[in-house]
Protein backbone atom coordinates (compact mmCIF):
# COMPACT_ATOMS: atom_id res chain seq x y z
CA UNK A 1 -83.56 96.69 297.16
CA UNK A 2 -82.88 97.75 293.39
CA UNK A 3 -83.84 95.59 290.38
CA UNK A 4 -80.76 95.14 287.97
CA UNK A 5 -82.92 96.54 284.80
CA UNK A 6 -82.54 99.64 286.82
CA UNK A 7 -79.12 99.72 287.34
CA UNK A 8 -78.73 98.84 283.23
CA UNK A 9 -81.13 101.69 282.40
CA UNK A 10 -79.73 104.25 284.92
CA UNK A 11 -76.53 103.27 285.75
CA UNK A 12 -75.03 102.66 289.35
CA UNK A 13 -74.56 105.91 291.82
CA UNK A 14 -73.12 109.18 290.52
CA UNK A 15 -69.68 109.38 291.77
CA UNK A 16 -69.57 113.40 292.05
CA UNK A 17 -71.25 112.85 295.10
CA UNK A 18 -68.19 110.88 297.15
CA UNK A 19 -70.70 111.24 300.43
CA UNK A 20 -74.02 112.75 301.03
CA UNK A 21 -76.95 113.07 298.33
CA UNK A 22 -75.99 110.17 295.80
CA UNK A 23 -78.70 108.09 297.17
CA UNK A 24 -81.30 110.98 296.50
CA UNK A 25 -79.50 111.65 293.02
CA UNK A 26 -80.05 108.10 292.27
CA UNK A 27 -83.84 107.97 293.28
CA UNK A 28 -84.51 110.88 290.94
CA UNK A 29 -82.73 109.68 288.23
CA UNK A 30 -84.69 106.15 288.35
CA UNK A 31 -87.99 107.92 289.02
CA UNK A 32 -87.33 109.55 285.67
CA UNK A 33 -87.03 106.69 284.03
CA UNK A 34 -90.74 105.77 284.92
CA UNK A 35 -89.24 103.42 287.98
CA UNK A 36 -90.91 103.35 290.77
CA UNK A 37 -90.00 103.95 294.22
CA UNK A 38 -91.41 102.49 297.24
CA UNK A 39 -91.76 102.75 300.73
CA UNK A 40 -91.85 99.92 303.02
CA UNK A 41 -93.02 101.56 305.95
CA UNK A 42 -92.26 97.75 308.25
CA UNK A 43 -88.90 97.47 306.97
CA UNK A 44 -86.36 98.47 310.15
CA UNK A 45 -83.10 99.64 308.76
CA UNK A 46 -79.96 100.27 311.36
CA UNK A 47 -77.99 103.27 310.09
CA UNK A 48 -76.09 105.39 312.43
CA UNK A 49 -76.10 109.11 311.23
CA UNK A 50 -73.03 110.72 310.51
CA UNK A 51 -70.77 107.63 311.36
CA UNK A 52 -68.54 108.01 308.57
CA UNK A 53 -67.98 111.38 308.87
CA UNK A 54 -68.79 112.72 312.36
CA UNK A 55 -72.17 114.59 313.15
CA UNK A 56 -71.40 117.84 312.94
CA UNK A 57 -67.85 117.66 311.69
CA UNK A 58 -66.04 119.66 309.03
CA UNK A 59 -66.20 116.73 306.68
CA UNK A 60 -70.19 116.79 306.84
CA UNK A 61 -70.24 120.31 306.49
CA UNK A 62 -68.20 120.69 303.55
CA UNK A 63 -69.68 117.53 301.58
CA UNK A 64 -73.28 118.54 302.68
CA UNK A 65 -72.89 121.92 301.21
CA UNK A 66 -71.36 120.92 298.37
CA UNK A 67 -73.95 117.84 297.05
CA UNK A 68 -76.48 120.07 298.15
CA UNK A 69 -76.07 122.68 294.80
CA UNK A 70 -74.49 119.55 292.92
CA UNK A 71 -78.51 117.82 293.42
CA UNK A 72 -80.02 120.97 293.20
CA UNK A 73 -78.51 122.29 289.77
CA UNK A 74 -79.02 118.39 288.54
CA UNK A 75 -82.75 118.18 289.39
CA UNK A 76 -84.83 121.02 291.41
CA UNK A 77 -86.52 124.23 290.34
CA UNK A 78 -84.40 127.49 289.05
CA UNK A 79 -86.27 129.24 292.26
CA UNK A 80 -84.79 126.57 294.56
CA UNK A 81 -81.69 126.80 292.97
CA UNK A 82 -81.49 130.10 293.45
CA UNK A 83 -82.47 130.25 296.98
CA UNK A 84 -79.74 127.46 297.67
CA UNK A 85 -76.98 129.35 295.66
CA UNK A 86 -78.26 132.48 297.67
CA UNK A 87 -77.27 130.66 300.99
CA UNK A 88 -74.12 129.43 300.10
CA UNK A 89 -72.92 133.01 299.72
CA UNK A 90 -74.33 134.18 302.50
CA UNK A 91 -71.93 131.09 304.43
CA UNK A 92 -68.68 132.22 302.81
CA UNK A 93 -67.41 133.63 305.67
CA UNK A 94 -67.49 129.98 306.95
CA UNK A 95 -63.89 128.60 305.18
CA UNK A 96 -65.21 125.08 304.71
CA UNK A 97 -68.16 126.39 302.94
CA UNK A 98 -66.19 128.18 300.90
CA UNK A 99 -64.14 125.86 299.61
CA UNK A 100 -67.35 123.81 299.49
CA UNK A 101 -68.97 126.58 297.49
CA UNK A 102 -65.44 127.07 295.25
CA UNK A 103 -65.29 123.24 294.28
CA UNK A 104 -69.27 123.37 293.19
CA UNK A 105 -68.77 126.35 291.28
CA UNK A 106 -65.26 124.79 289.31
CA UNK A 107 -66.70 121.49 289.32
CA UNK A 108 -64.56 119.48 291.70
CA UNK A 109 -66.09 116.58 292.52
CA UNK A 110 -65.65 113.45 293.94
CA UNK A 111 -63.42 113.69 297.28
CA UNK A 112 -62.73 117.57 296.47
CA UNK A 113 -60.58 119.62 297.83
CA UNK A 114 -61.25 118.65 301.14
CA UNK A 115 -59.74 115.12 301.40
CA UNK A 116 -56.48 116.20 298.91
């Protein structure tokens, strides 16, 4: 549950993302504007993982990889950057984490390459 004032001060979810981390992006973003976040440890919340993409699947891979540097250049520490870019090349050989890698690195967001 979001407040509206935090949706006027922060805006709605970053569209970059398409899939995977804008939920994270958006938690960051409010916390820096001195919201805070909560944890309702009672609450039960039915989410099946992976559902819209398949567990495991190409799709997952490629958007997971992606997000991943998108949030980390966006909010985390040059050293985890670093270690994050670091990994990525060390997956090129993998063709859907290259073109994951390719459309962080030109800035092609949103559905990517991967859905044209």
């Amino acid at each position: 549950m979001v407040k509206k004032e935090v949706f006027d001060k922060i805006g709605f979810l970053d569209e970059k993302y398409f899939l995977y981390y804008e939920d994270s992006d958006f938690c960051f973003r409010a916390k820096k504007a001195g919201f805070k976040i909560m944890y309702a440890p009672k609450a039960i919340v039915y989410h099946e993982n992976a559902k819209s993409t398949g567990l495991g699947s190409s799709l997952q891979d490629y958007f997971i990889t992606r997000n991943r540097l998108l949030f980390a250049s966006k909010f985390l520490p040059f050293r985890t950057k670093f270690a994050l870019f670091r990994e990525a090349l060390r997956h090129l050989g993998n063709p859907i984490r290259r073109l994951a890698f390719f459309d962080f690195l030109t800035g092609n967001f949103g559905k990517g390459n991967f859905l044209k």
